[in-house]
N, C-alpha and C. Protein backbone atom coordinates (compact mmCIF):
# COMPACT_ATOMS: atom_id res chain seq x y z
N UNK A 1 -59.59 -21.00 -191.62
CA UNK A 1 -59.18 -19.69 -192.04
C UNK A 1 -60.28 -18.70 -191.64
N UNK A 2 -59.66 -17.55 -190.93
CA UNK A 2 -60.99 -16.31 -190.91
C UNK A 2 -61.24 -15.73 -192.08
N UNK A 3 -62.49 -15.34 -192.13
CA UNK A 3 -62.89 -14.59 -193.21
C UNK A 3 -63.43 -13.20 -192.82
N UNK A 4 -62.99 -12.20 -193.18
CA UNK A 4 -63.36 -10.73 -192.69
C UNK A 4 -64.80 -10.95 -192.80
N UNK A 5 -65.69 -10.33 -191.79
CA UNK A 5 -67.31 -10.11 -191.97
C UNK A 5 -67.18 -9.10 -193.34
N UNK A 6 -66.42 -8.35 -193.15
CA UNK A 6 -67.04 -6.88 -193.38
C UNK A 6 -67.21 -6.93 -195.17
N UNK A 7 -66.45 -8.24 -195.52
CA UNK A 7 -65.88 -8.55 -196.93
C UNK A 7 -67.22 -9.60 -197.17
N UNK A 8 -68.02 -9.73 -196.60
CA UNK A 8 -69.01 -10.99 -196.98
C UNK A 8 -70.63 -9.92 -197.43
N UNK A 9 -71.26 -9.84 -198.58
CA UNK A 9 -72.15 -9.20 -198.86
C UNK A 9 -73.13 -9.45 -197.82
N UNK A 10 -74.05 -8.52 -197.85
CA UNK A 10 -75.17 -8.38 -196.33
C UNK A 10 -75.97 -9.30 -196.54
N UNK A 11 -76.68 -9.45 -197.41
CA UNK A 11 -77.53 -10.64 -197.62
C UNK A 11 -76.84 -12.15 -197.40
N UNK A 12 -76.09 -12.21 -198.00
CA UNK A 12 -75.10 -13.69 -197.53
C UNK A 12 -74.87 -13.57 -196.10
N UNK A 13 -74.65 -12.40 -195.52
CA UNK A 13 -73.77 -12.42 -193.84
C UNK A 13 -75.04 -12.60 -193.20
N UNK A 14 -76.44 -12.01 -193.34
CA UNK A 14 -77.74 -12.16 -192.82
C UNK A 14 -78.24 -13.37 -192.82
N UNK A 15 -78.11 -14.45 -193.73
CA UNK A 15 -78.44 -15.31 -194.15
C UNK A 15 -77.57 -16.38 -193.14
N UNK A 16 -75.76 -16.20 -193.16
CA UNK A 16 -74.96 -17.22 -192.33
C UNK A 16 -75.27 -16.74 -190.92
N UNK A 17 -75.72 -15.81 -190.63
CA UNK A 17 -75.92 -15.11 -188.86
C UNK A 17 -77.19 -16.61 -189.10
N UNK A 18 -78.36 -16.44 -189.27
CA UNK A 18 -79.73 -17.28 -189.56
C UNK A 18 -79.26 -18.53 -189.27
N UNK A 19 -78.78 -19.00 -190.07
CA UNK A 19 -78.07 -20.02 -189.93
C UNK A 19 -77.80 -20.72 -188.38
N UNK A 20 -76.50 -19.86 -188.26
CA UNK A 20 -75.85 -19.73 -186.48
C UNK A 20 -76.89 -20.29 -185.59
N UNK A 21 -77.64 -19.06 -185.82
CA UNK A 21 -78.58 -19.10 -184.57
C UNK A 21 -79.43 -19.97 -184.63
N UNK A 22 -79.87 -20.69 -185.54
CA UNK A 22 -80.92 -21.64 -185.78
C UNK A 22 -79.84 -22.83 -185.01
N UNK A 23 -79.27 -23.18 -185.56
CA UNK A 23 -77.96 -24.25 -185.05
C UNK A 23 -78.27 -23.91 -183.54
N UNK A 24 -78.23 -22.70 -183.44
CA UNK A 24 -77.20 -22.68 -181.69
C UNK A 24 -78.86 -23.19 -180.67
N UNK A 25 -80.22 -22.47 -181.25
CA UNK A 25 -81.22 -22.56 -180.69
C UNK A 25 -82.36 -23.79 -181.36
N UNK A 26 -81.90 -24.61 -181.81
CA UNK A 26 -82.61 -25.72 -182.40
C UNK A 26 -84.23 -26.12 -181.93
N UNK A 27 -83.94 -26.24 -180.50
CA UNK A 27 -85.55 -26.57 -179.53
C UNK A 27 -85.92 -24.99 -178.93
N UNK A 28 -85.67 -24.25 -179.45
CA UNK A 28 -86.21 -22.61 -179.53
C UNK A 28 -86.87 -22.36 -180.18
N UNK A 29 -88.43 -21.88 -179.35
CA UNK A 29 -89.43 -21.70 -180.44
C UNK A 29 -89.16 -19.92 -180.87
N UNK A 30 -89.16 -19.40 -182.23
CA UNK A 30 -89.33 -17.74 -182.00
C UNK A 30 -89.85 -17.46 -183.09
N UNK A 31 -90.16 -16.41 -183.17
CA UNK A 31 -90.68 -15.51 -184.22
C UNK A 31 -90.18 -14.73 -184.75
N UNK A 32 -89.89 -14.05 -185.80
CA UNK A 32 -89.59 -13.03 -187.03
C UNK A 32 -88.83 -12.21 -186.01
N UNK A 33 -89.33 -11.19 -185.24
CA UNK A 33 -89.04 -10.34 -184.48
C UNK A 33 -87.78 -10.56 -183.24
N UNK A 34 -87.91 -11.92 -182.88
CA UNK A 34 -87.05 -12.52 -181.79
C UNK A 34 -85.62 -12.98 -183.18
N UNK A 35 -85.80 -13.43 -184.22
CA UNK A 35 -84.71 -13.69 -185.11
C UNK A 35 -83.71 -12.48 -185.03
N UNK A 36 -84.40 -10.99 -185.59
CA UNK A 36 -83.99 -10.03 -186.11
C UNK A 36 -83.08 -9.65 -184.75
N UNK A 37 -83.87 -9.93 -183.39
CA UNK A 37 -82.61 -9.80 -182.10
C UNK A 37 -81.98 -10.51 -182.56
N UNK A 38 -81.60 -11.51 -182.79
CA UNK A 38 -81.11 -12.67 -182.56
C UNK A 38 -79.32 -12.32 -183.35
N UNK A 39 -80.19 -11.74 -185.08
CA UNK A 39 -79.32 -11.29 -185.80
C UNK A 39 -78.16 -9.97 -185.68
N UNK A 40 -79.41 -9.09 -184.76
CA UNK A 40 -78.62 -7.93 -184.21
C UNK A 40 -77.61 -8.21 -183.37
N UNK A 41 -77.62 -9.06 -182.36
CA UNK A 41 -76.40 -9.76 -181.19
C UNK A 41 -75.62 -9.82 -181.94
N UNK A 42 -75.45 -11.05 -183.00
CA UNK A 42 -74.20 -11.64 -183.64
C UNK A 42 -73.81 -10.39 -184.25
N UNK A 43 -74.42 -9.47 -184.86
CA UNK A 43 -73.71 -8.31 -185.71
C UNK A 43 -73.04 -8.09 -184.61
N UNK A 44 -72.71 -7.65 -183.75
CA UNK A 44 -72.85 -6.62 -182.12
C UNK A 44 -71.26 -7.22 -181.77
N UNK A 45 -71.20 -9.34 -182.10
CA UNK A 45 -70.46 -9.99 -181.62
C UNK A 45 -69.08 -9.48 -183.05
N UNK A 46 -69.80 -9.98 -183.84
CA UNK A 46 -68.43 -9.61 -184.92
C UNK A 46 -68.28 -8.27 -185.36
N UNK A 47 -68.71 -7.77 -185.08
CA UNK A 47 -68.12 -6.01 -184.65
C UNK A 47 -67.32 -6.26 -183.59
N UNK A 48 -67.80 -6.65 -182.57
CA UNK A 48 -66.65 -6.59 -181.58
C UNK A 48 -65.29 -7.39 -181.41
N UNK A 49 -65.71 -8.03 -182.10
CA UNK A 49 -64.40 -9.35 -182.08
C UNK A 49 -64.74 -10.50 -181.25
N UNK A 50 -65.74 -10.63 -180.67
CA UNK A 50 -66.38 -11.35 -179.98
C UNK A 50 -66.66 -12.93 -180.78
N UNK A 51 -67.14 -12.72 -182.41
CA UNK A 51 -67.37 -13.64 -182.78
C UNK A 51 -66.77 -13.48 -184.45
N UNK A 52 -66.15 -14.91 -185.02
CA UNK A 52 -65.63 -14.53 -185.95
C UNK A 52 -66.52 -15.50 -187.26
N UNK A 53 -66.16 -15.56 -188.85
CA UNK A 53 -66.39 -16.24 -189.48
C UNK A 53 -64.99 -17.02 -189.87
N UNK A 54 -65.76 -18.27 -190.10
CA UNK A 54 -64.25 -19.53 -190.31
C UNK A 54 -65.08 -20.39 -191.60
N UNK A 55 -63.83 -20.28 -192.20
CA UNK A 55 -63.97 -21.15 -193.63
C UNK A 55 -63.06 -22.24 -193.16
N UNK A 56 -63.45 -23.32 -193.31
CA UNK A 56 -63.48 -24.51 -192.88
C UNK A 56 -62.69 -25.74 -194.81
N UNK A 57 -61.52 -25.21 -194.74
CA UNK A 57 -61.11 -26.02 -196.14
C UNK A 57 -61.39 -27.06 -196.22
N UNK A 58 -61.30 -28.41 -194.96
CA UNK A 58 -61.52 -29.87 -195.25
C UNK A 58 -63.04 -29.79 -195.61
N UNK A 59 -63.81 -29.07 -195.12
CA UNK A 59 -65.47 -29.17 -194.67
C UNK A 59 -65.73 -28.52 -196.06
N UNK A 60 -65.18 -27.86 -196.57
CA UNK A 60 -65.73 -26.63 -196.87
C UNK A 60 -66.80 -26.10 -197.32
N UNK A 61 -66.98 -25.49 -195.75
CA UNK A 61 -68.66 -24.92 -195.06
C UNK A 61 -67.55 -23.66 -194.18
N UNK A 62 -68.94 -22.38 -194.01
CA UNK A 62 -68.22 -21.41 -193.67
C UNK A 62 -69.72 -20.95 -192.29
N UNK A 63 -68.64 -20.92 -191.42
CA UNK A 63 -69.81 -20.69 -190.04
C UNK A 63 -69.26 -19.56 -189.34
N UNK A 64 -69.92 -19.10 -188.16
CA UNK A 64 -69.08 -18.15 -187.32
C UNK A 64 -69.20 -18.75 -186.07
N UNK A 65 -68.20 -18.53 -185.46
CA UNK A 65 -67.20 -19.27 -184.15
C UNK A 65 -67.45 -18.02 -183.31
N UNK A 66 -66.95 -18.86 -182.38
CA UNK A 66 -66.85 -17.75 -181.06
C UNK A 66 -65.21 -17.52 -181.37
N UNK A 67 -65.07 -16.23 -181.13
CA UNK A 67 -63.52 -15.91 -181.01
C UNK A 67 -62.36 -16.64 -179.90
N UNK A 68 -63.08 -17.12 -178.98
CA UNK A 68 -62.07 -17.75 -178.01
C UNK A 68 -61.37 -18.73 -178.37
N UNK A 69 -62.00 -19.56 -179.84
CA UNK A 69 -61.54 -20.71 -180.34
C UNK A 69 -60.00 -20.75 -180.62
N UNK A 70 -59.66 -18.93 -181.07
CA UNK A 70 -58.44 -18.84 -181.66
C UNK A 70 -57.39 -17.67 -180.58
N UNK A 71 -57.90 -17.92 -179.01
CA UNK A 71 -56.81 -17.17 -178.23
C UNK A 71 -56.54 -17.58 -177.60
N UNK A 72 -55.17 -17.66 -177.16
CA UNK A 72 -54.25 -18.42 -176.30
C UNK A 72 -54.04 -18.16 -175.43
C-alpha cells in the first residue's frame, strides 16, 4: 500500500529517507553533510513522484520504493 509522504511527520520521514539511503549505500563511506544531500535527493524524488513510500502488510515495515515498481 502507498502511503502519502506528505501525511508522515518530518522527523519520522527524515529518519525513513536515513534509513533508505543507508540500505541503498551500505559500503559508502560519508559524513553528516554528504547524508543531508543524500536526504535532500529523496525529498526532490517524492516530491516528484519519482519515489514513493510502501507499507508493506505481510512485512509490516514501511520503506520508500522507486516509483517504477508500480507503472505499467
Amino acid at each position: 500500500m502507498i502511503v502519502p509522504w506528505q501525511e508522515i511527520e518530518g522527523e519520522t520521514l527524515n529518519n525513513l529517507i536515513k534509513e533508505y539511503v543507508i540500505s541503498k549505500l551500505e559500503d559508502y563511506q560519508m559524513d553528516n553533510s554528504q547524508m543531508e544531500d543524500w536526504i535532500t535527493e529523496v525529498k526532490r524524488k517524492l516530491e516528484r513522484g519519482e519515489a514513493l513510500v510502501e507499507w508493506s502488510e505481510a512485512n509490516e515495515t514501511v520503506t520508500i520504493v522507486d516509483a517504477k515498481k508500480y507503472s505499467y
